[in-house]
C-alpha atoms as a PDB file:
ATOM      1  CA  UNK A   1      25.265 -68.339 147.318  1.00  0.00           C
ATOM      2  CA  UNK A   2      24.088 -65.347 149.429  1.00  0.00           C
ATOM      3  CA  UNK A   3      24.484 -67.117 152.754  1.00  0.00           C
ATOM      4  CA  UNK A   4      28.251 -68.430 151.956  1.00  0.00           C
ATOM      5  CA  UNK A   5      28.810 -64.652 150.972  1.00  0.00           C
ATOM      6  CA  UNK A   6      27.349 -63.563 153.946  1.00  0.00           C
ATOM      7  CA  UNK A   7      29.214 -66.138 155.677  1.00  0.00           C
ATOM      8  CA  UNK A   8      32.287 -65.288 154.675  1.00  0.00           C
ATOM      9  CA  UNK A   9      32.295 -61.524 155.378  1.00  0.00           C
ATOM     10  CA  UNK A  10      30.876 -62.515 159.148  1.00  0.00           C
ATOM     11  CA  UNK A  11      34.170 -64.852 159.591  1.00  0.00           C
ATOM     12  CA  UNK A  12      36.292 -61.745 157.858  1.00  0.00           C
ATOM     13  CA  UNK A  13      34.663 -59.439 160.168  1.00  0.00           C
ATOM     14  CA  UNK A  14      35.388 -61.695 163.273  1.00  0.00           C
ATOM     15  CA  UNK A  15      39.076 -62.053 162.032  1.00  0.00           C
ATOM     16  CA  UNK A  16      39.663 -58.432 161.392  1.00  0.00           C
ATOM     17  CA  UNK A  17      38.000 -57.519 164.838  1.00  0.00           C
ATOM     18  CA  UNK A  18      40.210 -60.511 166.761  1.00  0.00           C
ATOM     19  CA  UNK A  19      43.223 -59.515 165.210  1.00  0.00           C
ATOM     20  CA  UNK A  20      42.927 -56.270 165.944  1.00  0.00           C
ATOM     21  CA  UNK A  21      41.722 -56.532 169.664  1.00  0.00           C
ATOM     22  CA  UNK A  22      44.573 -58.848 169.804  1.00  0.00           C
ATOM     23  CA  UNK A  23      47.107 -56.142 168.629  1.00  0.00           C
ATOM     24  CA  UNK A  24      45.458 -53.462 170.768  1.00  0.00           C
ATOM     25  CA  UNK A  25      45.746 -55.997 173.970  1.00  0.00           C
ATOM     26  CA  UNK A  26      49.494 -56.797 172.947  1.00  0.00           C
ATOM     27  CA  UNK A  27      50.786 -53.298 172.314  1.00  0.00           C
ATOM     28  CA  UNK A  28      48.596 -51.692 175.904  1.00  0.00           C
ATOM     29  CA  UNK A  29      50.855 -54.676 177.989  1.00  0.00           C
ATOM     30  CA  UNK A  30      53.993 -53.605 175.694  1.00  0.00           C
ATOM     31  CA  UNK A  31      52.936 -49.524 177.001  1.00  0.00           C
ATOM     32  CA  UNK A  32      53.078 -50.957 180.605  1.00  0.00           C
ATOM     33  CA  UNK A  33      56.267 -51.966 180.549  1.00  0.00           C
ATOM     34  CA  UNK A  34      57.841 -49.638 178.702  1.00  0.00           C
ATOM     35  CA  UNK A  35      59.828 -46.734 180.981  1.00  0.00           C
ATOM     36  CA  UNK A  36      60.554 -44.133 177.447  1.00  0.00           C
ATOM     37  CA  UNK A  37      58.200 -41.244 176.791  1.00  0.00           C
ATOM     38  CA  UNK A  38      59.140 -41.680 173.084  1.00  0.00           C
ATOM     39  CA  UNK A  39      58.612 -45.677 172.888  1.00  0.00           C
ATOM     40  CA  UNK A  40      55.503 -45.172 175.108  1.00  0.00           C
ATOM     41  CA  UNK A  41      54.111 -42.516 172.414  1.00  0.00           C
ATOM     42  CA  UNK A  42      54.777 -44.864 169.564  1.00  0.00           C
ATOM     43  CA  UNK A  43      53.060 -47.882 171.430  1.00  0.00           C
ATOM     44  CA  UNK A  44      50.126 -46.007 172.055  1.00  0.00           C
ATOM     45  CA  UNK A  45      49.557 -45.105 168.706  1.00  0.00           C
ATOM     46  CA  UNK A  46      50.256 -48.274 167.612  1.00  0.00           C
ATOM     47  CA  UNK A  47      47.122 -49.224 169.374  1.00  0.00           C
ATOM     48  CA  UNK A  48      45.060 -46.302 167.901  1.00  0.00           C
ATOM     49  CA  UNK A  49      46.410 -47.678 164.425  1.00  0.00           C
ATOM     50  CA  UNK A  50      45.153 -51.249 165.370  1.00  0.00           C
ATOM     51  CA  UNK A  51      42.081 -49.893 166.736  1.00  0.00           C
ATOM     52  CA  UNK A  52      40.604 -48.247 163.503  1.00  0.00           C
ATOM     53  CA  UNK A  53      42.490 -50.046 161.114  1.00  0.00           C
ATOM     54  CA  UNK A  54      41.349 -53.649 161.973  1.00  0.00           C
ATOM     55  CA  UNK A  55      38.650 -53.548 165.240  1.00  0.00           C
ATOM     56  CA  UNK A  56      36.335 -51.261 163.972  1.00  0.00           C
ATOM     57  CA  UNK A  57      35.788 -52.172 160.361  1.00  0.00           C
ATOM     58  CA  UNK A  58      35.903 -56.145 161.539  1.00  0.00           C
ATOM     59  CA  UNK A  59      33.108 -54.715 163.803  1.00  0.00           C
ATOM     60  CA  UNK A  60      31.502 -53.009 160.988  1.00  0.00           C
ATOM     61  CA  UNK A  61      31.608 -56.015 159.015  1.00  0.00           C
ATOM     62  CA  UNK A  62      30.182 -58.155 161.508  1.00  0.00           C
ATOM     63  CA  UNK A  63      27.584 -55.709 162.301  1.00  0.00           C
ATOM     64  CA  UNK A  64      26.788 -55.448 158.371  1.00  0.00           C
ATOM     65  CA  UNK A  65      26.607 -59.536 157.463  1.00  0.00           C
ATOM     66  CA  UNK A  66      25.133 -60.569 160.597  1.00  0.00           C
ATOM     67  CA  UNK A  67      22.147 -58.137 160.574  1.00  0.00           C
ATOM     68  CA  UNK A  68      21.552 -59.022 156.952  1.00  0.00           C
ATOM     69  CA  UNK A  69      22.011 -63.510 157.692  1.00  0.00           C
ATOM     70  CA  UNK A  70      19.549 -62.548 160.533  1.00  0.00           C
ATOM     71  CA  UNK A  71      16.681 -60.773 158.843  1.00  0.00           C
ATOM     72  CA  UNK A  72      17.021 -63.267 155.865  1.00  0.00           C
ATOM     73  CA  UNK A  73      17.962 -66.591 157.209  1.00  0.00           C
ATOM     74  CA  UNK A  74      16.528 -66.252 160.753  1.00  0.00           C
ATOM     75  CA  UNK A  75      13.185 -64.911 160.161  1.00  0.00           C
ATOM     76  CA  UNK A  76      13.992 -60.983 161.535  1.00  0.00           C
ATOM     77  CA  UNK A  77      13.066 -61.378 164.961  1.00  0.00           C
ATOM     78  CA  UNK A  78      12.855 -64.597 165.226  1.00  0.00           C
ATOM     79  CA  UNK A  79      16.369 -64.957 166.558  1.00  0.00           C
ATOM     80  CA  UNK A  80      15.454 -63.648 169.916  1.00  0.00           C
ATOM     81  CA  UNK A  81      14.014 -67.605 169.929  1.00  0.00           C
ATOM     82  CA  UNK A  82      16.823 -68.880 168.935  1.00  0.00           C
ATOM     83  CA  UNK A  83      19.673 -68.605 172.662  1.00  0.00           C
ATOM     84  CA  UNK A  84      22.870 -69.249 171.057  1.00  0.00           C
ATOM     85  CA  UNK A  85      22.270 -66.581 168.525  1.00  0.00           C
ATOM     86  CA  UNK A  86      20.752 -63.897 170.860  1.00  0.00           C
ATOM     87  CA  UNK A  87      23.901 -64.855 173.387  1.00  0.00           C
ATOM     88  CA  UNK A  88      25.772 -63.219 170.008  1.00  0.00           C
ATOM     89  CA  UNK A  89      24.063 -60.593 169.216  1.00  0.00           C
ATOM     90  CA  UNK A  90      23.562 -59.473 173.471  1.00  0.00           C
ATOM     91  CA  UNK A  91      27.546 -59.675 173.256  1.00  0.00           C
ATOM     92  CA  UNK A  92      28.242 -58.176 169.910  1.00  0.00           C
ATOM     93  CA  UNK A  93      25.839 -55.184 170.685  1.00  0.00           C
ATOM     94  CA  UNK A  94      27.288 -54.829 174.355  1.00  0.00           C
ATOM     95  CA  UNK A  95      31.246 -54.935 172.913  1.00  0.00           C
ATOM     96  CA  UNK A  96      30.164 -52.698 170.153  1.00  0.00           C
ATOM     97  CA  UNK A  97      28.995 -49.980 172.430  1.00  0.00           C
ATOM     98  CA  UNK A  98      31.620 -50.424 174.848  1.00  0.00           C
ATOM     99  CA  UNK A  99      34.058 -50.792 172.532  1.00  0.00           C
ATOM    100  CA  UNK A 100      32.999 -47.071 170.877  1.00  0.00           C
ATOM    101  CA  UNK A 101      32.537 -45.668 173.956  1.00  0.00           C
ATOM    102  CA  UNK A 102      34.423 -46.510 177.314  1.00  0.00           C
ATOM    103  CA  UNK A 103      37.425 -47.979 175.809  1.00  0.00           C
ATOM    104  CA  UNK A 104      37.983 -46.531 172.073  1.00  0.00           C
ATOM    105  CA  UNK A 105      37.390 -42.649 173.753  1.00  0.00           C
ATOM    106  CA  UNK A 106      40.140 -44.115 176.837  1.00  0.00           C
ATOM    107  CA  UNK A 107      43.007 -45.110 174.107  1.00  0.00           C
ATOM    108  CA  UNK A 108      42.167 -41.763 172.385  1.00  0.00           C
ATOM    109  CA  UNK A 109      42.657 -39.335 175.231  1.00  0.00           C
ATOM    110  CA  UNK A 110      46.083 -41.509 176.320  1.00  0.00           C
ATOM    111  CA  UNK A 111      47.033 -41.040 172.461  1.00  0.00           C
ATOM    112  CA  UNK A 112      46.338 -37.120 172.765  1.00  0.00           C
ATOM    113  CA  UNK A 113      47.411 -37.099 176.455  1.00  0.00           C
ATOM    114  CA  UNK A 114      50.803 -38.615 175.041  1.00  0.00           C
ATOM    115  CA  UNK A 115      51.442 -36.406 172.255  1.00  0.00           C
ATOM    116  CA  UNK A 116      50.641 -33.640 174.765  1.00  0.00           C
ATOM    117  CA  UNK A 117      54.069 -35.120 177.400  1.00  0.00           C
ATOM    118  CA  UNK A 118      56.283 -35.751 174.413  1.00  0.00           C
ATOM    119  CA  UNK A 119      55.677 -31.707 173.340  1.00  0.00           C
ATOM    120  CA  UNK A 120      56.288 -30.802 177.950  1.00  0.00           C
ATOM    121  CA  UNK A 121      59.125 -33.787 177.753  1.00  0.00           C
ATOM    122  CA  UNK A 122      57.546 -35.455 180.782  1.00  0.00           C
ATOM    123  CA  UNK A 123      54.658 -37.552 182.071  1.00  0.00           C
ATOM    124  CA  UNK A 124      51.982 -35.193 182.602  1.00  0.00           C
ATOM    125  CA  UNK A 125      49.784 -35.543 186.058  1.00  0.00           C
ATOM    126  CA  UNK A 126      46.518 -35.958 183.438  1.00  0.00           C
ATOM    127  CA  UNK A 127      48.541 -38.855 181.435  1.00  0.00           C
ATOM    128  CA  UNK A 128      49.632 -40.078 184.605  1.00  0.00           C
ATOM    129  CA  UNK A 129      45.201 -40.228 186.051  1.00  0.00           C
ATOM    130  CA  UNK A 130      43.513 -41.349 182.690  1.00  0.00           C
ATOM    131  CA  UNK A 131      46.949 -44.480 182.702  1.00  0.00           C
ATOM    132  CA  UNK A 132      45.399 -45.518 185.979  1.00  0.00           C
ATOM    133  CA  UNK A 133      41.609 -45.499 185.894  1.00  0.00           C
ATOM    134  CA  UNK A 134      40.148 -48.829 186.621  1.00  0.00           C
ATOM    135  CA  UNK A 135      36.866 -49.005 184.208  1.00  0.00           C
ATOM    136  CA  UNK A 136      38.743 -48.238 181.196  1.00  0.00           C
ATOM    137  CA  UNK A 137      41.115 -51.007 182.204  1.00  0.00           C
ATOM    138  CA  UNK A 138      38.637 -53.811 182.849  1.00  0.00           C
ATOM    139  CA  UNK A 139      36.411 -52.961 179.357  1.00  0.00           C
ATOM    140  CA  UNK A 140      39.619 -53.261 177.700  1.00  0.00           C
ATOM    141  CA  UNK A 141      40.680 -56.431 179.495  1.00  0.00           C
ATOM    142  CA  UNK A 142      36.609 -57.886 179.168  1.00  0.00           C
ATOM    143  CA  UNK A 143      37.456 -57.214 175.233  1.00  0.00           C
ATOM    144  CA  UNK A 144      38.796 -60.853 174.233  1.00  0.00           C
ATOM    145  CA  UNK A 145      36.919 -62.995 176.424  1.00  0.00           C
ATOM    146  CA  UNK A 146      33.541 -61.656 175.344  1.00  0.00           C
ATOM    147  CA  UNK A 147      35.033 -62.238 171.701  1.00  0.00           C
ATOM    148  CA  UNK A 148      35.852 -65.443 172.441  1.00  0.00           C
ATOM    149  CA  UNK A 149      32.323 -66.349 173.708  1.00  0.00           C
ATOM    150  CA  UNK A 150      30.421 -65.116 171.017  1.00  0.00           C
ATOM    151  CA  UNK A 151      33.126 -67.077 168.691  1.00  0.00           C
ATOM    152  CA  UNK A 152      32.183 -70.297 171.133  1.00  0.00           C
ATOM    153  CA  UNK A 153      28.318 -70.079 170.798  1.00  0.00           C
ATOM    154  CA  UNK A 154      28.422 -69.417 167.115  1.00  0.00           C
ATOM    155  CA  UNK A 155      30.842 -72.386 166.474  1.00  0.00           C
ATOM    156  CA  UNK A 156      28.850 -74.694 169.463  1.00  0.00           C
ATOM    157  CA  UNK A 157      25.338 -73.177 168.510  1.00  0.00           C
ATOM    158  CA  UNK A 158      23.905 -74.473 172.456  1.00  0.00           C
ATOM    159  CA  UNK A 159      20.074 -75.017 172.687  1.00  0.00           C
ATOM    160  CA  UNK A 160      20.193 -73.526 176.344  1.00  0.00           C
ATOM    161  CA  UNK A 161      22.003 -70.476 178.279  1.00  0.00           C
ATOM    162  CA  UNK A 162      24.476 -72.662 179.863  1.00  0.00           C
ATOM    163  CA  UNK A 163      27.195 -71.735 177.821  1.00  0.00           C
ATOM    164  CA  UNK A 164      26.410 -68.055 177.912  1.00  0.00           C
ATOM    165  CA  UNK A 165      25.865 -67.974 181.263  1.00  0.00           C
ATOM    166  CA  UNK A 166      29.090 -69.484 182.229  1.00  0.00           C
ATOM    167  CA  UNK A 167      31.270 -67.993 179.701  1.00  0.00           C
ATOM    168  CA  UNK A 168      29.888 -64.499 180.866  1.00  0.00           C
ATOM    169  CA  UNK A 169      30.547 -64.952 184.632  1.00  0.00           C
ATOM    170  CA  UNK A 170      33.971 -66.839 183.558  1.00  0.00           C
ATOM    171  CA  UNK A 171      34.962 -62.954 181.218  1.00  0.00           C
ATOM    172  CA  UNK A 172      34.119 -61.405 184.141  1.00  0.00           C
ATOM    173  CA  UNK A 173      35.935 -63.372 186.183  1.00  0.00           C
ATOM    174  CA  UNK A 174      39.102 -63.174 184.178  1.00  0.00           C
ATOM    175  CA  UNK A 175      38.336 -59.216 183.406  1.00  0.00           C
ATOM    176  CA  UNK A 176      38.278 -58.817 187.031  1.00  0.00           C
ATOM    177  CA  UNK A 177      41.758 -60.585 187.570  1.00  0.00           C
ATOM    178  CA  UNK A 178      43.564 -58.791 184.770  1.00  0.00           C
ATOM    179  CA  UNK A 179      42.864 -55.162 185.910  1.00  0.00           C
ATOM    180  CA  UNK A 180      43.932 -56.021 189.538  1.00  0.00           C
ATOM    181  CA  UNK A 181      47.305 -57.899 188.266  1.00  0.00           C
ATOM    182  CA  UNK A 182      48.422 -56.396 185.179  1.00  0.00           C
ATOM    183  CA  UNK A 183      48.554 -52.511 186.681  1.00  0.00           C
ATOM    184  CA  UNK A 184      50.797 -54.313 189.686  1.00  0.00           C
ATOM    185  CA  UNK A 185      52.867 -55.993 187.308  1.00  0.00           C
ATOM    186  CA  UNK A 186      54.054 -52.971 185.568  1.00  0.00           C
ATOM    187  CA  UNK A 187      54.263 -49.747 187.733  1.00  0.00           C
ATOM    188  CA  UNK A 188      53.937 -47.183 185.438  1.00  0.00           C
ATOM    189  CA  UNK A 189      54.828 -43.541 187.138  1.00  0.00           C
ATOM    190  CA  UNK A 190      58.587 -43.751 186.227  1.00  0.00           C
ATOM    191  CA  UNK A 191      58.306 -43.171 182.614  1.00  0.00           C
ATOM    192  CA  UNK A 192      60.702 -40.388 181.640  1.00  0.00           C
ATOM    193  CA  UNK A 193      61.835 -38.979 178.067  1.00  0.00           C
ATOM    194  CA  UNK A 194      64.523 -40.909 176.131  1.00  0.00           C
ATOM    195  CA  UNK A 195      67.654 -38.573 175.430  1.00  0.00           C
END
């Protein structure tokens, strides 16, 4: 009964945290486009609310249930002999700091950044810098495809690195492509304040 339990609250976890990278993804490409100071402030914390409502208790959650299935199910340790669960726990522990770090602390300062233009009524030349910096951009864009691996070796559980290997370089890959297109796509300087 304890691993179904713990089973459960690891798929809940991954849910929460998927949704909610999935809303944070949708709403940043919905900020790109938009050209309104006011629409742009309520997208942005639209992510923020997506952010800590659903990413980082999924994460929690995940953290919480998959520590304990390890230790009881997996021998402690023992997992680090085991590749498709130590390809999960490599990628949960790199998205987790990431995801607290680089790329939580980026949407924060653009949510107190954009507060700070809707009080001046324009795009501020700080709003305008942190919008464009690159590394922010590709950890947020690296989000969902290193989800989606660790959801692929936990539901293909490989015997070798193949998959891990290859589904790295491919988030990479598409991480790489996303912060050079999506910025191009949608040129953000002309965002002004809606009457």
């Amino acid at each position: 009964m304890t691993y179904l339990l713990l089973k459960y609250g690891h798929l809940l976890g991954a849910i929460l945290m998927g949704a909610g990278l999935i809303g944070v993804w949708m709403f940043d490409l919905r900020s790109r486009q938009l050209r309104e100071l006011n629409a742009l402030a309520e997208t942005v914390r639209n992510i923020a609310v997506f952010y800590d409502g659903l990413v980082v208790p999924g994460a929690l959650l995940l953290l919480a249930s998959g520590t304990w299935m390890s230790v009881e199910f997996y021998g402690g340790w023992n997992f680090v002999k085991v590749p498709w669960l130590l390809g999960m726990v490599v990628l949960f522990a790199f998205e987790f700091v990431e995801g607290n770090t680089i790329t939580r602390l980026h949407f924060m300062r653009l949510l107190r950044l954009t507060r700070e233009a809707l009080r001046v009524g324009a795009v501020t030349p700080e709003l305008a810098e942190v919008r464009a910096r690159a590394v922010p951009t590709f950890t947020h864009f690296l989000d969902l495809p290193i989800l989606f691996l660790i959801v692929a070796l936990g539901a293909i559980r490989p015997t070798n690195w193949t998959l891990f290997t290859v589904g790295t370089v491919a988030a990479l890959v598409t991480a790489t492509a996303l912060t050079l297109y999506i910025p191009k796509l949608y040129p953000w300087a002309a965002v002004t304040r809606e009457p």
